[in-house]
Protein backbone atom coordinates (compact mmCIF):
# COMPACT_ATOMS: atom_id res chain seq x y z
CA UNK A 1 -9.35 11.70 -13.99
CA UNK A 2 -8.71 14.20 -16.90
CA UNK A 3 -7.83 10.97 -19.17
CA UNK A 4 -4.01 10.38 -17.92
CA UNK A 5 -3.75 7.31 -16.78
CA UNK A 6 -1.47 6.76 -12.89
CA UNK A 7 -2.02 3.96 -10.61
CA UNK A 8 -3.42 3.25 -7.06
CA UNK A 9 -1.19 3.76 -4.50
CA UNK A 10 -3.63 2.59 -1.27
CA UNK A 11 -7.47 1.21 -1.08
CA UNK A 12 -9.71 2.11 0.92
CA UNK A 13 -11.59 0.02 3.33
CA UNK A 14 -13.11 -2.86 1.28
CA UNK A 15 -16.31 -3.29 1.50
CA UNK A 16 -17.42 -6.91 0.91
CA UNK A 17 -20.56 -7.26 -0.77
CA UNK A 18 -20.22 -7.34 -4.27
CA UNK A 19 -21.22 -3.83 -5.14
CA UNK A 20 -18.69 -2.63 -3.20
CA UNK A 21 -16.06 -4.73 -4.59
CA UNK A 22 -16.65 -4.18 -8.08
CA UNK A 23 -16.48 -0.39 -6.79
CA UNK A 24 -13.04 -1.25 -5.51
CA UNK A 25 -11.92 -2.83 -8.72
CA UNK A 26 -12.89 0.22 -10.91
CA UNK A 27 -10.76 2.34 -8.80
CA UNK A 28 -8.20 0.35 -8.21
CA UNK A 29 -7.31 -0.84 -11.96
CA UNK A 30 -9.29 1.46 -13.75
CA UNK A 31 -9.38 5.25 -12.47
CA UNK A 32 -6.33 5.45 -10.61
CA UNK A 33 -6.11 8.87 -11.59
CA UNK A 34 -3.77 10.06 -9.02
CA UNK A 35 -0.23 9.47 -9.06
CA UNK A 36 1.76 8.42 -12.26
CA UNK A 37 0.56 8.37 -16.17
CA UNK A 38 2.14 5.17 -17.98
CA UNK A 39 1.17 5.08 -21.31
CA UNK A 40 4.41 5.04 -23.08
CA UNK A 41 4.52 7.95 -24.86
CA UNK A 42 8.15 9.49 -25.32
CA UNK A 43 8.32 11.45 -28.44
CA UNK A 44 5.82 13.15 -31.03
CA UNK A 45 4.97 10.22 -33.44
CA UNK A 46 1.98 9.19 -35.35
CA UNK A 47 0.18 6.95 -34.09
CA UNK A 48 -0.75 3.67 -36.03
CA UNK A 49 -4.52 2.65 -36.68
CA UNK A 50 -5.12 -0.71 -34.57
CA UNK A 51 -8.33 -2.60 -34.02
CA UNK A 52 -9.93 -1.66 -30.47
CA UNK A 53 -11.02 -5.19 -30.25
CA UNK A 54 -7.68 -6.50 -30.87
CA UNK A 55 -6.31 -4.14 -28.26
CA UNK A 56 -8.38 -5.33 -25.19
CA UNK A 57 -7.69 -8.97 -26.21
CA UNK A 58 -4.47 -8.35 -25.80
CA UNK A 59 -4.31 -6.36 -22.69
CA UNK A 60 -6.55 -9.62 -21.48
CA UNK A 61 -4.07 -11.90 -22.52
CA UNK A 62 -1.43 -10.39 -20.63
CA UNK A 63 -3.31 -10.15 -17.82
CA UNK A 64 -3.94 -13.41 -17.93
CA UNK A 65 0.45 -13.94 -18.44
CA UNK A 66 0.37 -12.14 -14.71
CA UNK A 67 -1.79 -13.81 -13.34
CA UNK A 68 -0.75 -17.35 -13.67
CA UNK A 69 2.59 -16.86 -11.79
CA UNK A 70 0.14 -15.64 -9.03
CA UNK A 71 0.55 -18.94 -6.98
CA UNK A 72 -3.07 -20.11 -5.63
CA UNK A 73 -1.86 -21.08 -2.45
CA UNK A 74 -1.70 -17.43 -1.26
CA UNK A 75 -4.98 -15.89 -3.00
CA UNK A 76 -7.72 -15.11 -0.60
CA UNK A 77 -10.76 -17.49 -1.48
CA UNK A 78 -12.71 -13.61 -1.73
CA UNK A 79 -10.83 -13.27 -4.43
CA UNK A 80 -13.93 -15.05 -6.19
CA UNK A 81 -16.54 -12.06 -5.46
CA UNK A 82 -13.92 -9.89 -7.30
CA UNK A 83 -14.44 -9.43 -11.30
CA UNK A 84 -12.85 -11.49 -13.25
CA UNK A 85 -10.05 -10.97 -16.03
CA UNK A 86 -12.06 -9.10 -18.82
CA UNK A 87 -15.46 -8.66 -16.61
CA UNK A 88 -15.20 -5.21 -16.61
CA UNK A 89 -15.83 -2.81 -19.98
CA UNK A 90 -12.77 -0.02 -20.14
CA UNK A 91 -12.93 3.49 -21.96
CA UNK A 92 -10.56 4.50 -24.33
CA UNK A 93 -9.16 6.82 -22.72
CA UNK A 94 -7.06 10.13 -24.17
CA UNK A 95 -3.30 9.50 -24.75
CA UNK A 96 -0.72 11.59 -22.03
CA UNK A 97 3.06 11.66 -22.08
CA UNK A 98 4.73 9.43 -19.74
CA UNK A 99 6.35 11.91 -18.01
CA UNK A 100 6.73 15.91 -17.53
CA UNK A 101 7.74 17.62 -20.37
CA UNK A 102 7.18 14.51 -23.12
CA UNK A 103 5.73 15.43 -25.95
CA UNK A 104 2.18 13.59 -26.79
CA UNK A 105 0.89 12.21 -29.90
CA UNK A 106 0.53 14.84 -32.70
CA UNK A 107 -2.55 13.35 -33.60
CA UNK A 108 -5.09 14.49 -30.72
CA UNK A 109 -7.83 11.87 -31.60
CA UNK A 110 -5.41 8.85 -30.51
CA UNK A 111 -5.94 6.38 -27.93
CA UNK A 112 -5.25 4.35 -25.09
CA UNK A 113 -6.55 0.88 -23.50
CA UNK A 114 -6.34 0.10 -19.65
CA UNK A 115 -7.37 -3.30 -18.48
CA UNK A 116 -6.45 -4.59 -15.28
CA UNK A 117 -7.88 -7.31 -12.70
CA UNK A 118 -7.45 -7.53 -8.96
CA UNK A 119 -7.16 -10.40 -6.15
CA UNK A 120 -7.13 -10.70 -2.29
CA UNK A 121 -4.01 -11.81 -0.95
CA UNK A 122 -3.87 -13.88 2.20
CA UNK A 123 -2.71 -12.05 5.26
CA UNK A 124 -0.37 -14.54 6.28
CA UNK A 125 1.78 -14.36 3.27
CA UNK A 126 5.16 -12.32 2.65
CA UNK A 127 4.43 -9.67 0.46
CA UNK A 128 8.11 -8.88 -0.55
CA UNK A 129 8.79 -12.62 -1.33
CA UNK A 130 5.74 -12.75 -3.38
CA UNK A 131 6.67 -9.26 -4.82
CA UNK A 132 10.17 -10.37 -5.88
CA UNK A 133 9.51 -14.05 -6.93
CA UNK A 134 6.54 -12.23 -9.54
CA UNK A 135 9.11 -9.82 -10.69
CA UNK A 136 11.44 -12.70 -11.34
CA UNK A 137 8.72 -14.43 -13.05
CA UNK A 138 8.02 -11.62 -15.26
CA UNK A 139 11.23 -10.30 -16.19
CA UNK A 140 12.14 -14.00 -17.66
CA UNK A 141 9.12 -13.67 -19.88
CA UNK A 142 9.96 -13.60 -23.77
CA UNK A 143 10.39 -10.23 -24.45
CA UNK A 144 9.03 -8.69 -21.53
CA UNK A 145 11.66 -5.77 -20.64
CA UNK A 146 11.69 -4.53 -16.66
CA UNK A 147 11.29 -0.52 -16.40
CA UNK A 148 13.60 1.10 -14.35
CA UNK A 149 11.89 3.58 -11.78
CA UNK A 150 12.11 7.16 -12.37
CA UNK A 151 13.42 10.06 -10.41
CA UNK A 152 9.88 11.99 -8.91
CA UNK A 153 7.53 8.78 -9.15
CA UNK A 154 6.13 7.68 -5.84
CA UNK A 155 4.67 4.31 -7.06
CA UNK A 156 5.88 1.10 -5.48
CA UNK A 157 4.22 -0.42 -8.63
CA UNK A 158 6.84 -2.32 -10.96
CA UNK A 159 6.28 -2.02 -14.77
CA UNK A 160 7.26 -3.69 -17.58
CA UNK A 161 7.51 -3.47 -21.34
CA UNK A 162 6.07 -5.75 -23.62
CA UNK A 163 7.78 -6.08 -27.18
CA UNK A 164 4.80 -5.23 -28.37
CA UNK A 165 5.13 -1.96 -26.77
CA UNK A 166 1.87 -2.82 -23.83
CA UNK A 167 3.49 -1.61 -20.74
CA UNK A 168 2.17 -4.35 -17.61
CA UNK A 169 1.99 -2.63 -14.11
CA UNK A 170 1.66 -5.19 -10.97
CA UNK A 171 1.33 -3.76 -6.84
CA UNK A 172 1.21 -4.81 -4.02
CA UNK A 173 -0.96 -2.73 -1.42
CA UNK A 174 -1.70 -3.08 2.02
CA UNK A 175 -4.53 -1.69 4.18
CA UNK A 176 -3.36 0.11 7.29
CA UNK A 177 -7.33 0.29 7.96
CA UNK A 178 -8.22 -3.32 7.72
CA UNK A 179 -4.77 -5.01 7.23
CA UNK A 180 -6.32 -6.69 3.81
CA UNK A 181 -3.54 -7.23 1.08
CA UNK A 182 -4.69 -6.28 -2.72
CA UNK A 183 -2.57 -7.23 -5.77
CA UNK A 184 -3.51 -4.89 -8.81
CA UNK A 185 -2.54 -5.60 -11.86
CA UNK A 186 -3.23 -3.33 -15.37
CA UNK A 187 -1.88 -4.20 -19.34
CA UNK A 188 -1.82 -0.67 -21.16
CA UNK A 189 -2.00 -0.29 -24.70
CA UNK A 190 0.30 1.99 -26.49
CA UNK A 191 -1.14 5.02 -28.88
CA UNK A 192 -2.90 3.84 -31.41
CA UNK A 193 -5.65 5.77 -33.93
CA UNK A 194 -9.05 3.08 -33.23
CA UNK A 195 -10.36 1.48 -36.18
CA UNK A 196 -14.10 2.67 -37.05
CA UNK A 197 -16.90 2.08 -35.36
CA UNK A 198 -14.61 2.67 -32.25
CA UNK A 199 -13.38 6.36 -30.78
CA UNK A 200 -11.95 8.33 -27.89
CA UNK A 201 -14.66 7.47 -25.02
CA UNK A 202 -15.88 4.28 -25.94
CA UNK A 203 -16.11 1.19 -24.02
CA UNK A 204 -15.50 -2.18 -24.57
């Protein structure tokens, strides 16, 4: 994991009692230390003191912006073993440039929040219409800005800014194993220096 934060590119073969799922989950939305770091860090800034708290409500209330242009009518009814939206405690995790090359914080202590949820889609739907009419949805959110992809990144994930600088990942992944359909969905913080008692490591 080393701290970056990149995101899931396929699942594994899902096991369905809850143990297992939860297991997925964590991976899924909240290791995903493979592929592509996110936390939108461009240029060497300070970064400001926020309240940890404050942080994770909003990464949960964004989450919760995703996931009501979800329709129901094509989430799997095993969706309900899954955690729910803010279940799951999430460390703080050390801040990484967004891409090769970016500098990081100049502070070393700061910060980063990654919350995320996932849901079972129904095998029957179409994934690209459902991929495209969410996109849609979420680009005409108030001020919500789509990120463009970038030359080198492998995700299929889509991204967005928040004006408040969160960056919201959503995909789509299918398993070639058991032909079950995940959506995964994460609200990153940006920087931030965490108001005492909270620090680099912590969960909540």
């Amino acid at each position: 994991m080393n701290g970056g934060k990149s995101y899931l590119v396929g699942l594994n073969m899902i096991d369905r009692s809850v143990f297992g799922l939860v297991q997925v989950v964590m991976a899924g939305v909240l290791m995903a230390g493979c592929s592509v770091t996110v936390n939108p860090v461009t240029t060497p800034t300070e970064a400001p003191v926020m309240n940890a708290e404050a942080v994770r409500d909003r990464s949960i209330e964004l989450q919760e912006v995703v996931h009501s242009h979800i329709p129901e009518s094509v989430i799997d009814s095993s969706s309900e073993s899954l955690p729910k939206i803010g279940d799951l405690q999430n460390t703080l995790l050390t801040c990484q440039p967004m891409f090769p090359g970016a500098q990081a914080e100049v502070n070393d202590e700061s910060v980063y929040y990654d919350g995320g949820f996932a849901v079972f889609i129904k095998p029957d739907t179409d994934v690209e219409q459902l991929k495209e009419e969410l996109a849609s949805a979420l680009s005409n959110e108030q001020g919500w800005t789509a990120q463009e992809g970038h030359e080198g990144d492998p995700s299929s994930r889509r991204r967005w800014f928040a004006q408040d600088n969160f960056t919201v990942s959503v995909g789509v992944n299918e398993s070639a194993d058991t032909g079950e359909i995940t959506l995964n969905v994460s609200a990153v913080s940006p920087c931030f220096m965490p108001e005492p008692p909270y620090e680099r490591g912590d969960k909540l």
